[in-house]
PDB file of N, CA and C in Angstrom:
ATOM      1  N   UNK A   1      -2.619 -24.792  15.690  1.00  0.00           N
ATOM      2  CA  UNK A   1      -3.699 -23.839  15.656  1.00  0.00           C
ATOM      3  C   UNK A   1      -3.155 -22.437  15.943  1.00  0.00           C
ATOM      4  N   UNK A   2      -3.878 -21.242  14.891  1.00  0.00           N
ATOM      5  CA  UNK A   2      -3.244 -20.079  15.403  1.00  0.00           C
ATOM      6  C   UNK A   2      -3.852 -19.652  16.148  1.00  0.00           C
ATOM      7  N   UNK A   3      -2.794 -18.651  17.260  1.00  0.00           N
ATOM      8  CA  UNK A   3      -3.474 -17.885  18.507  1.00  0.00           C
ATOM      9  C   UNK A   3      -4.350 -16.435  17.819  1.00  0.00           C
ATOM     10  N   UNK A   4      -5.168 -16.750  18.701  1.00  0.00           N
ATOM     11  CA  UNK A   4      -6.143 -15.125  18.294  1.00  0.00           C
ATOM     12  C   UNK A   4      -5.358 -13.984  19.110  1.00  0.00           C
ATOM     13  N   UNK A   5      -5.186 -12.785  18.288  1.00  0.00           N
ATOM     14  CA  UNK A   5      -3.981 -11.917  18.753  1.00  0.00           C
ATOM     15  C   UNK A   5      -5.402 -10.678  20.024  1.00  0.00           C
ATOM     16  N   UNK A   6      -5.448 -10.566  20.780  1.00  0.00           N
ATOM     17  CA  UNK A   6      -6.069  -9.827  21.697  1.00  0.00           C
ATOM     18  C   UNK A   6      -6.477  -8.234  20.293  1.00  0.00           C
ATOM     19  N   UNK A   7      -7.367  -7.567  20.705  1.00  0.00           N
ATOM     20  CA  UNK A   7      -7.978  -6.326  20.250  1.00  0.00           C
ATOM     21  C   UNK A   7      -6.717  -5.474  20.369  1.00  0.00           C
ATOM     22  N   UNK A   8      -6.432  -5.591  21.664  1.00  0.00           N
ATOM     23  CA  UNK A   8      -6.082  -4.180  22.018  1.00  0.00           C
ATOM     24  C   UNK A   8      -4.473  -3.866  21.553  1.00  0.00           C
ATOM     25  N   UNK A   9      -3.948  -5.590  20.973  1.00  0.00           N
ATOM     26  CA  UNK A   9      -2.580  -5.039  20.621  1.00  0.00           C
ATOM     27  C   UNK A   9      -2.385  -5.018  19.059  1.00  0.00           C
ATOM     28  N   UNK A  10      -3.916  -5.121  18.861  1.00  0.00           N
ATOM     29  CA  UNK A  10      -3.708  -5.039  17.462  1.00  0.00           C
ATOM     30  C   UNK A  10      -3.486  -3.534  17.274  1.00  0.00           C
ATOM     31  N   UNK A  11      -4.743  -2.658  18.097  1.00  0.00           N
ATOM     32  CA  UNK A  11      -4.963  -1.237  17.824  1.00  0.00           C
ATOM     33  C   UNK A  11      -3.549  -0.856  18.333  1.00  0.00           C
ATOM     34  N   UNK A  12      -2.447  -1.132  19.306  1.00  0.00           N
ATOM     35  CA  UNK A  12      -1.654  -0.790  19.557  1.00  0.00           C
ATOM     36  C   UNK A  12      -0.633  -0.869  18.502  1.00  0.00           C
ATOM     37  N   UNK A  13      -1.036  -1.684  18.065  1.00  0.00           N
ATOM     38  CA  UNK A  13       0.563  -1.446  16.437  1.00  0.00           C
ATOM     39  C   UNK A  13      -0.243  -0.236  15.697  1.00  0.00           C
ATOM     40  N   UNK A  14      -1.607  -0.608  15.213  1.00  0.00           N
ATOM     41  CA  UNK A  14      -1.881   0.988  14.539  1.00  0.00           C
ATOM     42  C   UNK A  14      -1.300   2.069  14.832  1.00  0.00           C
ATOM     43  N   UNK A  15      -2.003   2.295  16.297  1.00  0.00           N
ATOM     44  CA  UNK A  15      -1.044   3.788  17.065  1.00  0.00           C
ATOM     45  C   UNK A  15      -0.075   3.847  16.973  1.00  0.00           C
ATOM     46  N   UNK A  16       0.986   2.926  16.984  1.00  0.00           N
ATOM     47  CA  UNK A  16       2.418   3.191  16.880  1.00  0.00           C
ATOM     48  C   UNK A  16       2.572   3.518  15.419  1.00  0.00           C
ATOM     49  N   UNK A  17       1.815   2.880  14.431  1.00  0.00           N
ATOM     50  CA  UNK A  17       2.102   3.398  12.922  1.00  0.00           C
ATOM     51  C   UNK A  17       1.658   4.957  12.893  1.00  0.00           C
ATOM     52  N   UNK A  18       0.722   5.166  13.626  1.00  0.00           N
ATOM     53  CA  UNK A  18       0.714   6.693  13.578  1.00  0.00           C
ATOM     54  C   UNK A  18       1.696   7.537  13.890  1.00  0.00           C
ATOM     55  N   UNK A  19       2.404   7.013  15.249  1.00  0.00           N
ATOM     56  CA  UNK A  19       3.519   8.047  15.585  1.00  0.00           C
ATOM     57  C   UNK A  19       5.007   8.164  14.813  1.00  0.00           C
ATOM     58  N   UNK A  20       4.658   7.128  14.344  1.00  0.00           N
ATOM     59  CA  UNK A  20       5.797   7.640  12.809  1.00  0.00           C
ATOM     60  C   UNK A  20       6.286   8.955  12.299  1.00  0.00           C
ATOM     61  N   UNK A  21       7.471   8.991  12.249  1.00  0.00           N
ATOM     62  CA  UNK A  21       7.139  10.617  11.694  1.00  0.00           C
ATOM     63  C   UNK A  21       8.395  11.167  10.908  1.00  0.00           C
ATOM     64  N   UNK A  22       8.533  10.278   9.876  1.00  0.00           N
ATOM     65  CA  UNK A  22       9.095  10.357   8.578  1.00  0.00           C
ATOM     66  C   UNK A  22       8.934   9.568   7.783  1.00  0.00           C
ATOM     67  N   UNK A  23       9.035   9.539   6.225  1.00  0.00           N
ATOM     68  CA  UNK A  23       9.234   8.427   5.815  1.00  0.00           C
ATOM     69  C   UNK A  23      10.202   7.319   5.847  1.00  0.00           C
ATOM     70  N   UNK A  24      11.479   7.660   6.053  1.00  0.00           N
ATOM     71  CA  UNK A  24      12.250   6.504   6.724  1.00  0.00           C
ATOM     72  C   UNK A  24      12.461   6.125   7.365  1.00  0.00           C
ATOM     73  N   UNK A  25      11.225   6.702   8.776  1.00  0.00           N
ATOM     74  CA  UNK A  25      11.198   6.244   9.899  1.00  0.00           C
ATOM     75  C   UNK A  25       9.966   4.963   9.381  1.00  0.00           C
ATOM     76  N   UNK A  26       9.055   5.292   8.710  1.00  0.00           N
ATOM     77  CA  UNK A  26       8.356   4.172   8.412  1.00  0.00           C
ATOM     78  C   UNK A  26       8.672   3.133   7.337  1.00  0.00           C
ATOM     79  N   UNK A  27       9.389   3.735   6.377  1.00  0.00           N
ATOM     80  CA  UNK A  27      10.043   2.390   5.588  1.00  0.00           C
ATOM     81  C   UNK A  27      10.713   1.742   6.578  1.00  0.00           C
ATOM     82  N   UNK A  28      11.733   1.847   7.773  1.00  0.00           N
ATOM     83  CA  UNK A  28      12.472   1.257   8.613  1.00  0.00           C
ATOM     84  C   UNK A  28      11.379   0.193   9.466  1.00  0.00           C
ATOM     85  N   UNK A  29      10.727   1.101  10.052  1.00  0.00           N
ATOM     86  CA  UNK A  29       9.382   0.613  10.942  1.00  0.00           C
ATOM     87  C   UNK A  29       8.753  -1.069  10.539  1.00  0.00           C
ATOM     88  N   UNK A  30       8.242  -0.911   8.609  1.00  0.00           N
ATOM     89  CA  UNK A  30       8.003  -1.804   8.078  1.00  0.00           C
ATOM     90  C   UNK A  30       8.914  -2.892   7.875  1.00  0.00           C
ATOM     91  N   UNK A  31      10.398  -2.407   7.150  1.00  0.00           N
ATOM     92  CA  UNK A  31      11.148  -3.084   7.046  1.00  0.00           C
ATOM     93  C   UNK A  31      11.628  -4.557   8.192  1.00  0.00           C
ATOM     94  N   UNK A  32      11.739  -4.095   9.999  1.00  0.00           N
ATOM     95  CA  UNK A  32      11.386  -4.438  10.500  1.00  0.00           C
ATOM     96  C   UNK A  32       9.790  -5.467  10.948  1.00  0.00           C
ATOM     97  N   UNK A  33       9.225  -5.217  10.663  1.00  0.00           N
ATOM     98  CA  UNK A  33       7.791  -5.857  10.802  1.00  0.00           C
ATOM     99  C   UNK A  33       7.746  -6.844   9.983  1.00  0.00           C
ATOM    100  N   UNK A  34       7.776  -6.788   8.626  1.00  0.00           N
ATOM    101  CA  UNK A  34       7.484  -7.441   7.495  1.00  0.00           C
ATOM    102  C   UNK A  34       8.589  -8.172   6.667  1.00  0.00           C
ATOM    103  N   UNK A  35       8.534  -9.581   6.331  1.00  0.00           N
ATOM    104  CA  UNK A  35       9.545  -9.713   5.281  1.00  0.00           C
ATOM    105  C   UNK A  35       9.932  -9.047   4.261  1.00  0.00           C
ATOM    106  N   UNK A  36      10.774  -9.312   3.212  1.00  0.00           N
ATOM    107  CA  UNK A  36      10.929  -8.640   2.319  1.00  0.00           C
ATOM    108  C   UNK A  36       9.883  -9.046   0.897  1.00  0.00           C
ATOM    109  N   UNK A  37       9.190 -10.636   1.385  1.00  0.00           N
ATOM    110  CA  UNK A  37       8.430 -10.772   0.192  1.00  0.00           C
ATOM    111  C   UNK A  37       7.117 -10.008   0.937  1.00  0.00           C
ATOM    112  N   UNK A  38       6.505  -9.714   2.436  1.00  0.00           N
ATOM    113  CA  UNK A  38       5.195  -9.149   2.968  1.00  0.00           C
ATOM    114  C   UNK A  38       5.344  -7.941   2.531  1.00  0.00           C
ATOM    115  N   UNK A  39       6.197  -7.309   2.261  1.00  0.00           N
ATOM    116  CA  UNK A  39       6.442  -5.758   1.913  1.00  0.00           C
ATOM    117  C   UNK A  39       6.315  -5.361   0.568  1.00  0.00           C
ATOM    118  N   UNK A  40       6.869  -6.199   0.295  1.00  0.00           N
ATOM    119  CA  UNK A  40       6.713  -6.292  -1.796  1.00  0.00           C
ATOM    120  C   UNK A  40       5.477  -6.366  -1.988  1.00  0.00           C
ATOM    121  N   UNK A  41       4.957  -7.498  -1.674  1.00  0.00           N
ATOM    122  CA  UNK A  41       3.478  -7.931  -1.833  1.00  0.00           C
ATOM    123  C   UNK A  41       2.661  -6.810  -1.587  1.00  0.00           C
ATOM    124  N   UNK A  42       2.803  -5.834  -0.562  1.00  0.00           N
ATOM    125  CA  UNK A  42       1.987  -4.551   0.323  1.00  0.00           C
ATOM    126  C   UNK A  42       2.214  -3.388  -0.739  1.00  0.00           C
ATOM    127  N   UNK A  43       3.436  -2.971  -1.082  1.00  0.00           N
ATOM    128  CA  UNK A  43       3.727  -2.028  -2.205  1.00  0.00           C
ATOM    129  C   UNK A  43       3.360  -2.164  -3.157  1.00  0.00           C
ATOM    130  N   UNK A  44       3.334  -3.474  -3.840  1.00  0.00           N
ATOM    131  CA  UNK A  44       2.726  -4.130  -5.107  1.00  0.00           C
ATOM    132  C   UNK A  44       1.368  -3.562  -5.091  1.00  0.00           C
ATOM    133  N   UNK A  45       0.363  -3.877  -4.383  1.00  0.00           N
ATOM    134  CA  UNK A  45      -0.740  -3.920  -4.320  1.00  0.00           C
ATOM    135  C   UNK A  45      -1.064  -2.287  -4.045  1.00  0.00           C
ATOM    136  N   UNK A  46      -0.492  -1.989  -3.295  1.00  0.00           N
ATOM    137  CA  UNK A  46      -0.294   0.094  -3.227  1.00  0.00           C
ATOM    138  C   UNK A  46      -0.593   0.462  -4.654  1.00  0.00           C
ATOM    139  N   UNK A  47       0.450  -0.132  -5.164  1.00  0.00           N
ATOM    140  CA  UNK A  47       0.693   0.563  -6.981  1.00  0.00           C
ATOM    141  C   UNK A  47      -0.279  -0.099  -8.117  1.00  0.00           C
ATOM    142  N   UNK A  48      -0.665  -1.159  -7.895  1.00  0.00           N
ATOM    143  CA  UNK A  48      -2.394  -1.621  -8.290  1.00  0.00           C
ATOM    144  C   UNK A  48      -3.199  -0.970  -8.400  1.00  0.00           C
ATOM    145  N   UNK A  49      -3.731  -0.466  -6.789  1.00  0.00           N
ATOM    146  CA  UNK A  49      -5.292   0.020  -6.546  1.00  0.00           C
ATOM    147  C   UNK A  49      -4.486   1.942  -7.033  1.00  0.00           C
ATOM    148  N   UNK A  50      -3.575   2.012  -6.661  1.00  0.00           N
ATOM    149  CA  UNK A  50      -3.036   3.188  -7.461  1.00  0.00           C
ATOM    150  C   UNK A  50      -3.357   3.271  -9.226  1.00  0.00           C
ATOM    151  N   UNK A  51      -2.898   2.598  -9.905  1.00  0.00           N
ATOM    152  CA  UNK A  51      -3.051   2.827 -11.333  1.00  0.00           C
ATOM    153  C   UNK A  51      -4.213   2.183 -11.173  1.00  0.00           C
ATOM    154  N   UNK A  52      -5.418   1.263 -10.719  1.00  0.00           N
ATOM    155  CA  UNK A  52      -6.632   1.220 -11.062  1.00  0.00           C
ATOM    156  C   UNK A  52      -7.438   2.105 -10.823  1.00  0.00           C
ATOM    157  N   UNK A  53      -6.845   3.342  -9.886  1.00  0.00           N
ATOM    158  CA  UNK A  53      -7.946   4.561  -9.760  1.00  0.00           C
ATOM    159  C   UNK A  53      -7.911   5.667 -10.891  1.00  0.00           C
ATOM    160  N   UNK A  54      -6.727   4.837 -11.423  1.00  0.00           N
ATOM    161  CA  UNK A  54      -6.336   6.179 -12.567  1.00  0.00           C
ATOM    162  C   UNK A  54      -7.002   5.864 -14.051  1.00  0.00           C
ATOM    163  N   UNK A  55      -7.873   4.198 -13.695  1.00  0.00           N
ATOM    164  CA  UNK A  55      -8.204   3.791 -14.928  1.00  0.00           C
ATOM    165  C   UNK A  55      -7.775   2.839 -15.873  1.00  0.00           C
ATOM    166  N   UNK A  56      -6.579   2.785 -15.791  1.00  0.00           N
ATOM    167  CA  UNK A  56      -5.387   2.067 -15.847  1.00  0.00           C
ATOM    168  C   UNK A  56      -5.828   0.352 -16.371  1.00  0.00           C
ATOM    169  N   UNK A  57      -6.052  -0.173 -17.396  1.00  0.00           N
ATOM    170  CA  UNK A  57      -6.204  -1.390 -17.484  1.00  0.00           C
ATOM    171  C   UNK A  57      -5.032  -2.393 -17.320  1.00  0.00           C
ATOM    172  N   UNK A  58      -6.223  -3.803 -17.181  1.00  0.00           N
ATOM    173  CA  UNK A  58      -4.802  -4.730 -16.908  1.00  0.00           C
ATOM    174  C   UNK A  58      -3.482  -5.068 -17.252  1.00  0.00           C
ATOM    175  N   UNK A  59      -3.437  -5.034 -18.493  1.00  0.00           N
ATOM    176  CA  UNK A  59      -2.200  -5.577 -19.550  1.00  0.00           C
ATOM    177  C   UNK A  59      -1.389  -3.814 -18.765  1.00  0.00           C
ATOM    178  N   UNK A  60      -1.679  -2.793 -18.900  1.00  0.00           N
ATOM    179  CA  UNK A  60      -1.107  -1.133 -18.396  1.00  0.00           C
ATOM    180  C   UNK A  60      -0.532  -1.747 -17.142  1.00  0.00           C
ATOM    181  N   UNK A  61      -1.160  -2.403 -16.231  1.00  0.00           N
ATOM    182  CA  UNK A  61      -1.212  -2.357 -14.622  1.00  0.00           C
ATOM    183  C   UNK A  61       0.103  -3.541 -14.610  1.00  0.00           C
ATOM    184  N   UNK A  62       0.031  -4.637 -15.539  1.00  0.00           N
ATOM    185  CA  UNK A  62       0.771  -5.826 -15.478  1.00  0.00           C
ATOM    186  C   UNK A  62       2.079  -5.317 -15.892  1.00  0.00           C
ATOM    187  N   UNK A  63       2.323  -4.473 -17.027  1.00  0.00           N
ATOM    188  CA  UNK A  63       3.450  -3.713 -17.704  1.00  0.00           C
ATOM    189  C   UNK A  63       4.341  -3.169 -16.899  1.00  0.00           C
ATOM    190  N   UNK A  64       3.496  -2.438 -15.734  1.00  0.00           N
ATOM    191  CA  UNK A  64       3.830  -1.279 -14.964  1.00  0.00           C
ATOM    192  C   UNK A  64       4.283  -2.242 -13.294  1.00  0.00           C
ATOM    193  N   UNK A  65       3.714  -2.967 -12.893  1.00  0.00           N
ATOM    194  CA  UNK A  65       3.676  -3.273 -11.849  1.00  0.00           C
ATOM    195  C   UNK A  65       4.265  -5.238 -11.697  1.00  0.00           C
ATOM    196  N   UNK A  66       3.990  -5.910 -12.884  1.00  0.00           N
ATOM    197  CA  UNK A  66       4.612  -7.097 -13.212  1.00  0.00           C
ATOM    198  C   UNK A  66       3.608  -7.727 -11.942  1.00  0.00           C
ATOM    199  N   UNK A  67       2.467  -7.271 -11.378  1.00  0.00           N
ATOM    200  CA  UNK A  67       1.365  -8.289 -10.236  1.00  0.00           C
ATOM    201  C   UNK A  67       0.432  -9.498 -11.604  1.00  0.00           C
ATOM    202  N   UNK A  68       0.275 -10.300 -11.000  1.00  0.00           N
ATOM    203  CA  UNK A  68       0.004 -11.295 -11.353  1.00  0.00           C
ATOM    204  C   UNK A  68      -2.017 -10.554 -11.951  1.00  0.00           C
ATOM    205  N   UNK A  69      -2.821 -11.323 -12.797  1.00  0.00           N
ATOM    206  CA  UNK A  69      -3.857 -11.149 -13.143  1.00  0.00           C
ATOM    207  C   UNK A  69      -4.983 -11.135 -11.727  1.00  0.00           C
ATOM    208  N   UNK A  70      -4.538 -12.131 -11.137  1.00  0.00           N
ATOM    209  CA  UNK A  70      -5.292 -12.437  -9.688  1.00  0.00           C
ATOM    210  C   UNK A  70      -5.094 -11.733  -8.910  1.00  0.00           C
ATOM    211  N   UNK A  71      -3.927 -11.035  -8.542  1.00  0.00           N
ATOM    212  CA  UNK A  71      -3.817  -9.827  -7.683  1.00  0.00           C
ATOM    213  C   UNK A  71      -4.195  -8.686  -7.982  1.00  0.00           C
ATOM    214  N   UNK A  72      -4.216  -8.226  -9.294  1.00  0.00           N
ATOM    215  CA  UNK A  72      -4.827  -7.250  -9.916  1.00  0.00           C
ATOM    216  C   UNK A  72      -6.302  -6.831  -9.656  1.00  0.00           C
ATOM    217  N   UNK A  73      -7.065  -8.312  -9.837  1.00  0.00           N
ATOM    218  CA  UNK A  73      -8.613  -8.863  -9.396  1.00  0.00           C
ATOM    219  C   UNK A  73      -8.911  -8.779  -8.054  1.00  0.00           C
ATOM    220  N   UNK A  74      -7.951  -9.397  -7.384  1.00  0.00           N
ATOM    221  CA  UNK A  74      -8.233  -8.806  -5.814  1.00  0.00           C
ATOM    222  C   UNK A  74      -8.229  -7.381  -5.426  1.00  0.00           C
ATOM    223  N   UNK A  75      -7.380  -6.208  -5.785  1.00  0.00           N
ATOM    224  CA  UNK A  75      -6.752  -5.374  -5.559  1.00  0.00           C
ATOM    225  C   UNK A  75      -8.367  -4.267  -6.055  1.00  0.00           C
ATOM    226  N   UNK A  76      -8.913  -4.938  -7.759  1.00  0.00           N
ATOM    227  CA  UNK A  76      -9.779  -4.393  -7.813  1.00  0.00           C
ATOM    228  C   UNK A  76     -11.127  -4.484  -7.424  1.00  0.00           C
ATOM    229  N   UNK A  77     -11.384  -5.727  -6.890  1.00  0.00           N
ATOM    230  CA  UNK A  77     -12.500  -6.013  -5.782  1.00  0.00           C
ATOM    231  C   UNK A  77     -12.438  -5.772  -4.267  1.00  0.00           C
ATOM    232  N   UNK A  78     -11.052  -5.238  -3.913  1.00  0.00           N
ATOM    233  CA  UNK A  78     -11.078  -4.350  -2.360  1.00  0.00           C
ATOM    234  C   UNK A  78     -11.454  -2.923  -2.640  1.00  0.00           C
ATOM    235  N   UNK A  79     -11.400  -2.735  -4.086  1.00  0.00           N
ATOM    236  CA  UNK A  79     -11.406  -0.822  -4.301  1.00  0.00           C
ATOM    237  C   UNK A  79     -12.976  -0.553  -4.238  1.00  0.00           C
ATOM    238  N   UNK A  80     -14.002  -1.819  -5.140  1.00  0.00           N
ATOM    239  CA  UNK A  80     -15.297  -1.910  -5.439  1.00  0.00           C
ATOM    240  C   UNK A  80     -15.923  -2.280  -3.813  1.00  0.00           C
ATOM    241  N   UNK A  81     -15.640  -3.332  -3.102  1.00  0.00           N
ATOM    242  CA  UNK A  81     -16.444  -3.860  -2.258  1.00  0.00           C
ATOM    243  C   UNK A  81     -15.513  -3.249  -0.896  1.00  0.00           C
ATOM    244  N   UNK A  82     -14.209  -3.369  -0.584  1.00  0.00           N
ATOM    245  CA  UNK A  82     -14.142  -2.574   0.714  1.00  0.00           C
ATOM    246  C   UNK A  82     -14.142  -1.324   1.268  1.00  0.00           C
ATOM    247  N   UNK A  83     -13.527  -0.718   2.501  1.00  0.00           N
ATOM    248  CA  UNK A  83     -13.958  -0.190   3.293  1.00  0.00           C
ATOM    249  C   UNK A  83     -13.391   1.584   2.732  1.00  0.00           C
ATOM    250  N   UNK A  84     -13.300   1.305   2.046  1.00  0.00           N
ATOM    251  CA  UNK A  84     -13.317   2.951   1.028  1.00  0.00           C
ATOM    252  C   UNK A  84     -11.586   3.600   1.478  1.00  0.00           C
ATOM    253  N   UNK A  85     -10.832   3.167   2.374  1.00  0.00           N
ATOM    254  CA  UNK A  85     -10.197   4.012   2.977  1.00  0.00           C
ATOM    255  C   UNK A  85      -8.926   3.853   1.838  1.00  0.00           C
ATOM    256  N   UNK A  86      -8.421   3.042   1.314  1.00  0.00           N
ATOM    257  CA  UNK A  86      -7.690   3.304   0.495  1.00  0.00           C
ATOM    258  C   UNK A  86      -7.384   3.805  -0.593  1.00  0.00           C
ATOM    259  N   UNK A  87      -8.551   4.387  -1.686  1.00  0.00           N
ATOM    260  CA  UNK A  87      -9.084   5.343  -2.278  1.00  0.00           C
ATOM    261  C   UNK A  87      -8.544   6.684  -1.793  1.00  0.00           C
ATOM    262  N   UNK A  88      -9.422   6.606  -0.877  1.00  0.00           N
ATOM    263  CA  UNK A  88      -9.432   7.723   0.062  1.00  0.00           C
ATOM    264  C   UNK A  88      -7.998   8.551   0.300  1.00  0.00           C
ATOM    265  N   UNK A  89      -6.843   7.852   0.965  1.00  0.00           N
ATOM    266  CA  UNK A  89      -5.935   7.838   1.240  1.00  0.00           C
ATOM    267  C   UNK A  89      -5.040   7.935   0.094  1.00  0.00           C
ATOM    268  N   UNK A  90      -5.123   7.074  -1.049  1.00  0.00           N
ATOM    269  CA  UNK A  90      -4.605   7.743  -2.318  1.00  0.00           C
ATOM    270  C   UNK A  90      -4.729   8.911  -3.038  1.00  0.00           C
ATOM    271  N   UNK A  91      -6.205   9.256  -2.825  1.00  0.00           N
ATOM    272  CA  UNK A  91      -6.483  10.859  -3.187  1.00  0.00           C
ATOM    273  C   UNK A  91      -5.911  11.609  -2.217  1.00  0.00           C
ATOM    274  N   UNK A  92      -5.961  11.570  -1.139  1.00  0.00           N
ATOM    275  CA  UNK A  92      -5.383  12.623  -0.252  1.00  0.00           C
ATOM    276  C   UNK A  92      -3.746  12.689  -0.984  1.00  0.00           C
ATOM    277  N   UNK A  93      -2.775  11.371  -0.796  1.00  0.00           N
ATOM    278  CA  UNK A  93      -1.728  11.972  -1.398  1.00  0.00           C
ATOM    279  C   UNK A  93      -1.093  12.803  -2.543  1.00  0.00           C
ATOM    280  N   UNK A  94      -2.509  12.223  -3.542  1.00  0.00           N
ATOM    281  CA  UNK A  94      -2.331  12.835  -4.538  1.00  0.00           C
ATOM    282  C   UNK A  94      -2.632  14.847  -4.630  1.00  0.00           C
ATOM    283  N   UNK A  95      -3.993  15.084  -3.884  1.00  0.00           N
ATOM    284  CA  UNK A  95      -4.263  16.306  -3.832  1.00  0.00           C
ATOM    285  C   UNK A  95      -2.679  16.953  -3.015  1.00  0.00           C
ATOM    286  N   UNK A  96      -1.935  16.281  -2.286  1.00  0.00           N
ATOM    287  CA  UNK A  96      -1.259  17.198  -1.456  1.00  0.00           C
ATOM    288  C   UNK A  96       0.561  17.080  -2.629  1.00  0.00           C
ATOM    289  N   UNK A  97      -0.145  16.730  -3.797  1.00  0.00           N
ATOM    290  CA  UNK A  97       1.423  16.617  -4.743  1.00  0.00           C
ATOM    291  C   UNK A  97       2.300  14.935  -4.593  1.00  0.00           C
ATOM    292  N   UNK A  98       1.917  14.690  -4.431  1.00  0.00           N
ATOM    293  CA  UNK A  98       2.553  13.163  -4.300  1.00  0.00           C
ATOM    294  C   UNK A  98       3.740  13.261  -3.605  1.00  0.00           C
ATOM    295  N   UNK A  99       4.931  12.044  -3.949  1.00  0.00           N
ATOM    296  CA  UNK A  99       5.421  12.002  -3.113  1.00  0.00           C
ATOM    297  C   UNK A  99       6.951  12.771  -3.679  1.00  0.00           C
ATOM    298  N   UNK A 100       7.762  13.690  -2.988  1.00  0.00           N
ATOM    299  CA  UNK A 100       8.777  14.082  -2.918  1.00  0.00           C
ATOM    300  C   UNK A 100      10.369  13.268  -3.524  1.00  0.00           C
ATOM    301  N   UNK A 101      10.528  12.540  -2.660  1.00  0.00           N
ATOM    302  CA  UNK A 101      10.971  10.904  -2.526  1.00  0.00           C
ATOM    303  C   UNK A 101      10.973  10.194  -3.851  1.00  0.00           C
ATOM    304  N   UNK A 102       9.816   9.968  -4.394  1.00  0.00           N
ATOM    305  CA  UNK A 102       9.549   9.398  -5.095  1.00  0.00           C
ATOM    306  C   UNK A 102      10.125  10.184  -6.460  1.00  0.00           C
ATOM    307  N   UNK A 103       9.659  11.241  -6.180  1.00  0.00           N
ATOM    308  CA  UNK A 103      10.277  12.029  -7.864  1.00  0.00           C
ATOM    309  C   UNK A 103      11.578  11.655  -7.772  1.00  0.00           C
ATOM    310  N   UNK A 104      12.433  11.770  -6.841  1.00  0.00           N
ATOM    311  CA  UNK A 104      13.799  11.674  -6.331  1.00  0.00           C
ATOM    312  C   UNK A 104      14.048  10.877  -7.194  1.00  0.00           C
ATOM    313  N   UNK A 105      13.661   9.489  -6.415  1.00  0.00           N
ATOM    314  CA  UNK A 105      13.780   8.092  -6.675  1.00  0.00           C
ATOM    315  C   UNK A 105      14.032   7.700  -8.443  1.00  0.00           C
ATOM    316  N   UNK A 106      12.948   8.512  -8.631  1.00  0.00           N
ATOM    317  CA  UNK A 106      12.011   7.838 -10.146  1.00  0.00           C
ATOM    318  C   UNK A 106      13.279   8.722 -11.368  1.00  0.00           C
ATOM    319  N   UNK A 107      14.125   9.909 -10.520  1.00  0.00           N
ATOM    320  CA  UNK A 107      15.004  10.614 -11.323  1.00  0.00           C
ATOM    321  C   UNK A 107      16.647   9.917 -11.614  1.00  0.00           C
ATOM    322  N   UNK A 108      16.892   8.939 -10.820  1.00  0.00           N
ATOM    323  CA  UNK A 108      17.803   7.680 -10.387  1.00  0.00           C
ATOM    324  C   UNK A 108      17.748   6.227 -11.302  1.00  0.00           C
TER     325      UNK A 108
END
């Protein structure tokens, strides 16, 4: 049976994700935390609800991202039915120019 993890240390990993304060302090952060398939799976799904805000249909999203039809479906029933914040949080990056890093990356 799994243990129920207490409130307060859940909110305590949040806060610590807040005090992060680079990005390779938080790719490291995660890297640590998460396997390498929990992390994939987490980015995967980043770049989902990402190209589904852009409109982006499935066969586009599958091309681009290689997530399965069902994850796609999940990814687009957390954007419709949950708690708005990831939307949210994607527009913010986007209004502030995306990511730096990433152009880097994507020029490699």
């Amino acid at each position: 049976m799994a243990k129920v993890v207490k409130r307060g240390r859940v909110t305590e990993m949040y806060e610590a994700i807040m005090k992060l304060q680079s990005v390779e302090e938080c790719r490291h952060f995660f890297e640590d935390l998460c396997s390498p398939a929990e992390l994939s799976a987490m980015e995967q799904r980043y770049a989902v609800a990402s190209l589904l805000l852009k409109d982006k249909v499935y066969l586009e999203i599958l091309d681009e991202t290689s997530a399965s039809t069902a994850t796609i479906s999940r990814v687009k029933r957390m954007l419709n039915y949950g708690t708005g914040c990831l939307p949210t949080v994607i527009g913010r990056f986007k209004e502030d120019g995306g990511s730096k890093q990433a152009d880097r990356e994507d020029m490699e």
